[in-house]
C-alpha atoms as a PDB file:
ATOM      1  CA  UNK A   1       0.000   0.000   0.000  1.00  0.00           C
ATOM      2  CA  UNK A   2       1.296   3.344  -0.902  1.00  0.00           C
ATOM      3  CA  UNK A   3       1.687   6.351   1.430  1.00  0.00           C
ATOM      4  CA  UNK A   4      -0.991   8.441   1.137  1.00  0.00           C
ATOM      5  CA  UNK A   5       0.177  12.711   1.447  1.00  0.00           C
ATOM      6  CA  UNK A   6      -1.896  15.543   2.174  1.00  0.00           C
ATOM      7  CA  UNK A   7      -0.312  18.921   1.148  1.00  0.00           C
ATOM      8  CA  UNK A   8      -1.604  21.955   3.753  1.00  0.00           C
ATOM      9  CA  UNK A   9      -0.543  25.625   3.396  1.00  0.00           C
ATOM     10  CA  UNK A  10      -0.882  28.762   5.447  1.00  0.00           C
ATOM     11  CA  UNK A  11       1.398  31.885   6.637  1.00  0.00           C
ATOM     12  CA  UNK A  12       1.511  30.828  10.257  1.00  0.00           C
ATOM     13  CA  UNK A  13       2.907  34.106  10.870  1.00  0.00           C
ATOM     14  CA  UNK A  14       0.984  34.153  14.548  1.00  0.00           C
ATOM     15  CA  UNK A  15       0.664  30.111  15.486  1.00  0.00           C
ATOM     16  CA  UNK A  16      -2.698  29.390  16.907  1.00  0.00           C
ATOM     17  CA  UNK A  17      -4.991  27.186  18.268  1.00  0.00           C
ATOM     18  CA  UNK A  18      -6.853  27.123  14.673  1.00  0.00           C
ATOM     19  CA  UNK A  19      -3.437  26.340  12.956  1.00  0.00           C
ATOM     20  CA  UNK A  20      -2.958  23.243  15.153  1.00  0.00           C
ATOM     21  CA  UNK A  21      -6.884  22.158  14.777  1.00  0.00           C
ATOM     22  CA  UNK A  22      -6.260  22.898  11.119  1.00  0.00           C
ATOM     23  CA  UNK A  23      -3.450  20.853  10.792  1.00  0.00           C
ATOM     24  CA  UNK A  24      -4.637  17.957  12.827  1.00  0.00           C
ATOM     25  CA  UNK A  25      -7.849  17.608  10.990  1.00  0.00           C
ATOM     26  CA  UNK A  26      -5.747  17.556   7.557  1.00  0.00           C
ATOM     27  CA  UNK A  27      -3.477  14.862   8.956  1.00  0.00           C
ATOM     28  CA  UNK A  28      -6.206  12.522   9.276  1.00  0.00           C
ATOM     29  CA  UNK A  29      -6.960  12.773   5.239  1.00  0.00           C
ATOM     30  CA  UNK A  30      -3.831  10.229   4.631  1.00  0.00           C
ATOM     31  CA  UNK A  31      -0.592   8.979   6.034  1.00  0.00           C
ATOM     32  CA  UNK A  32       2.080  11.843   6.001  1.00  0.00           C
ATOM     33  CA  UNK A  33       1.222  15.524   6.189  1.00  0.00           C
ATOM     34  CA  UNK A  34       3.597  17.963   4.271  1.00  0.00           C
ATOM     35  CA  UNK A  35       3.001  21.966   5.041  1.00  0.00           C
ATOM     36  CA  UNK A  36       3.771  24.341   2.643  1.00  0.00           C
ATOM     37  CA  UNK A  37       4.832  28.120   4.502  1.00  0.00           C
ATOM     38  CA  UNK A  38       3.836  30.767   2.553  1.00  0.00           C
ATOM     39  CA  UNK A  39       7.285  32.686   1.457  1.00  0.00           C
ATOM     40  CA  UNK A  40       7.878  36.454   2.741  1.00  0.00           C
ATOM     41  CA  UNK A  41       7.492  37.352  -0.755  1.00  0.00           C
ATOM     42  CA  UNK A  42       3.821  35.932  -0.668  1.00  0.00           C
ATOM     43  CA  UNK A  43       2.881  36.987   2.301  1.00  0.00           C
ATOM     44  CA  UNK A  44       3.618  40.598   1.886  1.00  0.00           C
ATOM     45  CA  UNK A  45       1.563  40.682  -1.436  1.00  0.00           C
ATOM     46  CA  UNK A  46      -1.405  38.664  -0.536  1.00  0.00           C
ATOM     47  CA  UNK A  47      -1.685  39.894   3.460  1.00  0.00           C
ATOM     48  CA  UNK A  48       0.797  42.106   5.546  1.00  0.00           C
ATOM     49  CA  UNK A  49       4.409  42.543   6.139  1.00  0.00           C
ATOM     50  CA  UNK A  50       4.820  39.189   8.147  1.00  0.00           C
ATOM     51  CA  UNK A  51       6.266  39.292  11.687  1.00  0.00           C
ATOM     52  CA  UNK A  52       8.135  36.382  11.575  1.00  0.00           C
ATOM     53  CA  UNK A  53      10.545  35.343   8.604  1.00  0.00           C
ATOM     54  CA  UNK A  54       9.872  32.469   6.505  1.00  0.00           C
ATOM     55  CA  UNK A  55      12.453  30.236   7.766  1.00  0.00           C
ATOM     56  CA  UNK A  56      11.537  30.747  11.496  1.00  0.00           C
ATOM     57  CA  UNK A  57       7.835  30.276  10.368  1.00  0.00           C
ATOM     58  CA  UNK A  58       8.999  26.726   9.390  1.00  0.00           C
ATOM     59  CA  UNK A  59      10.566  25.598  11.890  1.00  0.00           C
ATOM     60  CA  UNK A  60       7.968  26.353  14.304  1.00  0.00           C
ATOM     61  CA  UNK A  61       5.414  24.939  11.629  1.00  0.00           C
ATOM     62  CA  UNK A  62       7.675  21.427  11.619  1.00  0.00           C
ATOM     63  CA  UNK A  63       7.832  21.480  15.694  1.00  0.00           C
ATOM     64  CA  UNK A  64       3.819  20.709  15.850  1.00  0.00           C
ATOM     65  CA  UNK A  65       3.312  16.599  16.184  1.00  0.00           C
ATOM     66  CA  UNK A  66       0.956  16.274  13.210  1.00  0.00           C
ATOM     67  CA  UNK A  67       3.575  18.156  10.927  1.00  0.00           C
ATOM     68  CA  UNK A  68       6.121  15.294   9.188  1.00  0.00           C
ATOM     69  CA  UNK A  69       7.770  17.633   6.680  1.00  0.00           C
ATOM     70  CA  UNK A  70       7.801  21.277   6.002  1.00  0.00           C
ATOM     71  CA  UNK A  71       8.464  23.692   2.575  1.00  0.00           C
ATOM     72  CA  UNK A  72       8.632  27.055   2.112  1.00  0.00           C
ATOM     73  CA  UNK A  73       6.320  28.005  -0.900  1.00  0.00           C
ATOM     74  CA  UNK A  74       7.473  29.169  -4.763  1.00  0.00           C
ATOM     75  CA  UNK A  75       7.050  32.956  -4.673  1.00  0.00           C
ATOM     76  CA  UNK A  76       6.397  32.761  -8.595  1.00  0.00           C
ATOM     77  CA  UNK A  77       4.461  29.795  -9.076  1.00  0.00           C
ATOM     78  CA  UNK A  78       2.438  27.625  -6.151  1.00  0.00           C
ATOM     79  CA  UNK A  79       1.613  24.730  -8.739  1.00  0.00           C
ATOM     80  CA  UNK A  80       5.049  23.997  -8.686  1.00  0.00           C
ATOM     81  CA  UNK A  81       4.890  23.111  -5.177  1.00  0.00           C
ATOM     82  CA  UNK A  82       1.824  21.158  -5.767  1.00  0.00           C
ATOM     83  CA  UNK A  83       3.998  19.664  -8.572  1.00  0.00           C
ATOM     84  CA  UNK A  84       6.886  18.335  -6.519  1.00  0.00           C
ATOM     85  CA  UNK A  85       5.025  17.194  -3.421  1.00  0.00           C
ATOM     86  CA  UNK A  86       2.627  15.007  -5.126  1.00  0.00           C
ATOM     87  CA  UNK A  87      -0.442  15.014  -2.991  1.00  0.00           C
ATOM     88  CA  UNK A  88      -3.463  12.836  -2.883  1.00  0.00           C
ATOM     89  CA  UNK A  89      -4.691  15.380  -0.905  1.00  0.00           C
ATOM     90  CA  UNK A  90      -4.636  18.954  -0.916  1.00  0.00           C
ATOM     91  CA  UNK A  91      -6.343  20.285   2.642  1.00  0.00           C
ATOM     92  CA  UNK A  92      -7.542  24.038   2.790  1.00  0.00           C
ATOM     93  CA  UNK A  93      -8.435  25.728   5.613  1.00  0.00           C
ATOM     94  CA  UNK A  94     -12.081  27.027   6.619  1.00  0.00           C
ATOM     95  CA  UNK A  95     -10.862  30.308   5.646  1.00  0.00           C
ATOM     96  CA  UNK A  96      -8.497  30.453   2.584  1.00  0.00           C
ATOM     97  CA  UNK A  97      -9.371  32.239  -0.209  1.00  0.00           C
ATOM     98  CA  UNK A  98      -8.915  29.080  -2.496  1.00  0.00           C
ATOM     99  CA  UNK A  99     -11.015  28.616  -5.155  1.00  0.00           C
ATOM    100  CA  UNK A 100     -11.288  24.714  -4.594  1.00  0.00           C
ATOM    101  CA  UNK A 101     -13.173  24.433  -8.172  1.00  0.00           C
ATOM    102  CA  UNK A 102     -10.272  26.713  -9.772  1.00  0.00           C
ATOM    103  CA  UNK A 103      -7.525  24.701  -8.140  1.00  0.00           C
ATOM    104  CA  UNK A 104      -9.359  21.454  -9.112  1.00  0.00           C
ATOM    105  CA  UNK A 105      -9.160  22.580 -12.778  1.00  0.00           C
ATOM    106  CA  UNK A 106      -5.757  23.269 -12.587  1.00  0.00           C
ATOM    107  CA  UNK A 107      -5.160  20.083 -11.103  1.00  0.00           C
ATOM    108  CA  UNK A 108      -6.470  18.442 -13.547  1.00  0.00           C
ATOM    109  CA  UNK A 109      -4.885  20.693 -16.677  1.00  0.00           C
ATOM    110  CA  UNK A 110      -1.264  19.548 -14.714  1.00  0.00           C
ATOM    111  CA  UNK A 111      -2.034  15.682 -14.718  1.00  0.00           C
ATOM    112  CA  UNK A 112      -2.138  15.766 -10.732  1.00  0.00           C
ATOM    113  CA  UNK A 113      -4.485  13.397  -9.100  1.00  0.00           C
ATOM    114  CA  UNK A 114      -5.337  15.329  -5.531  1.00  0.00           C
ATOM    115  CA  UNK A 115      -8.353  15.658  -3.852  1.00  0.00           C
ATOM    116  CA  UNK A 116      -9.652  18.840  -3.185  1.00  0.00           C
ATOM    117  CA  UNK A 117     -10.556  19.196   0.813  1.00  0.00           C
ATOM    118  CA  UNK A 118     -11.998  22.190   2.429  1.00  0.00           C
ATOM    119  CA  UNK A 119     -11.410  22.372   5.817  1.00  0.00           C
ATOM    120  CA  UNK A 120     -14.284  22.735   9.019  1.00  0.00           C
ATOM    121  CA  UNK A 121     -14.056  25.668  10.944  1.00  0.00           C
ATOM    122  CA  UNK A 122     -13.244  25.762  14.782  1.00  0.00           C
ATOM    123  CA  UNK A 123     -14.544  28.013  16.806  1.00  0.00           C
ATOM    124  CA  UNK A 124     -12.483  29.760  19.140  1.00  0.00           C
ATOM    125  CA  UNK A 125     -12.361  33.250  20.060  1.00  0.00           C
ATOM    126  CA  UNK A 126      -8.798  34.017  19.391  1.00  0.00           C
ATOM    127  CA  UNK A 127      -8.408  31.380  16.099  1.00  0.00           C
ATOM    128  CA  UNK A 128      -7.292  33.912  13.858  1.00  0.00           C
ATOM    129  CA  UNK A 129      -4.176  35.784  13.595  1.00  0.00           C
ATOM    130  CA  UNK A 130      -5.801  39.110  13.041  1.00  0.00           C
ATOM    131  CA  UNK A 131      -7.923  38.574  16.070  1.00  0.00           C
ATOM    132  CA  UNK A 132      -5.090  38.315  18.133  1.00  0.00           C
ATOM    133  CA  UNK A 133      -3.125  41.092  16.526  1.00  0.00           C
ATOM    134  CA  UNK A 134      -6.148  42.728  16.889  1.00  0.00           C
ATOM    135  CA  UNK A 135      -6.657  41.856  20.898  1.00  0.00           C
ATOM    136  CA  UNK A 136      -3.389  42.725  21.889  1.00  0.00           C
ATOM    137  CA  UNK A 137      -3.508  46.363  20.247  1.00  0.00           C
ATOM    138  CA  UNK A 138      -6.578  46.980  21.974  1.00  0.00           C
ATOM    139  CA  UNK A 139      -5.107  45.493  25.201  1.00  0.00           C
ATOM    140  CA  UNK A 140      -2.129  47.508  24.494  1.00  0.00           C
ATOM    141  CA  UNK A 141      -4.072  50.394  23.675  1.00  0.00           C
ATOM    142  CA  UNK A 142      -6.054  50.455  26.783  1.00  0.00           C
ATOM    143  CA  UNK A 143      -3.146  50.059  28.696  1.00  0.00           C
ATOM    144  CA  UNK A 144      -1.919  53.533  27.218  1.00  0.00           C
ATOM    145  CA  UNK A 145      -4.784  55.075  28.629  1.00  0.00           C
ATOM    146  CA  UNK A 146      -4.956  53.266  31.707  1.00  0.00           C
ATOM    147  CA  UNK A 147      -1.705  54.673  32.426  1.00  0.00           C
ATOM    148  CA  UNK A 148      -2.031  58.184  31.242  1.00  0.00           C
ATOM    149  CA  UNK A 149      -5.172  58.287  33.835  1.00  0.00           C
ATOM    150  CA  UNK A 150      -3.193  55.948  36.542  1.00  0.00           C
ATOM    151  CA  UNK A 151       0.284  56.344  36.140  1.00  0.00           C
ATOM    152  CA  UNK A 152       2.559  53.126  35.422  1.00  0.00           C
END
């Protein structure tokens, strides 16, 4: 029987309860789960000026237990990622803005034999990373005031 792979991708810039329960639940698709880290590049045209580099990104990405490998992503062409892991599986989470019909197709136009998964959602209050960026500058915020009113 042949190892089954499920390819999962994110930023991970802020690691999170959601990564982990994101990860876990795309483990379970097959055998060995390979993570693709969005490159600095990526993540600074598609979302924000990351806070962590790519490389530390990584290897906090390969340090969770459902995690057996770890790459960092093409800046110029994600199908060539897709390309040289292989998956059977490609997991996405609840809230990636993946076209799983569009990456089907390409899929398919490339000769690659992957399922398409989207992933549940979990709820938790601070599951996102822009939640929590957003909690601790209002934390922070308040703080500011608290102090200007208090004293430190």
């Amino acid at each position: 029987m042949t190892e089954k792979v499920v390819m999962a991708s994110g930023v991970f810039d802020l690691l999170h309860l959601g990564h982990v329960h994101y990860l876990k639940e795309a483990k379970k698709l097959g055998d060995k789960l390979v993570v693709v880290v969005a490159c600095d590049a990526t993540v600074r045209k598609n979302k924000h000026e990351p806070l962590m580099n790519e490389e530390m990104r990584a290897e906090m990405v390969s340090s969770l237990k459902p995690v057996d490998q770890v790459v960092i992503g093409d800046e110029e062409d994600m199908y060539s990622t897709v390309t040289n892991i292989d998956p059977d599986f490609i997991a996405i989470g609840y809230d990636q803005k993946h076209d799983e019909k569009e990456i089907k197709h390409r899929l398919n136009e490339m000769n690659i034999d992957a399922e398409v998964v989207r992933m549940g959602h979990y709820k938790d209050d601070l599951n996102g990373t822009r939640k929590i960026m957003r909690k601790i500058i209002d934390w922070y915020g308040l703080k500011k005031e608290l102090e200007k009113v208090e004293g430190p």
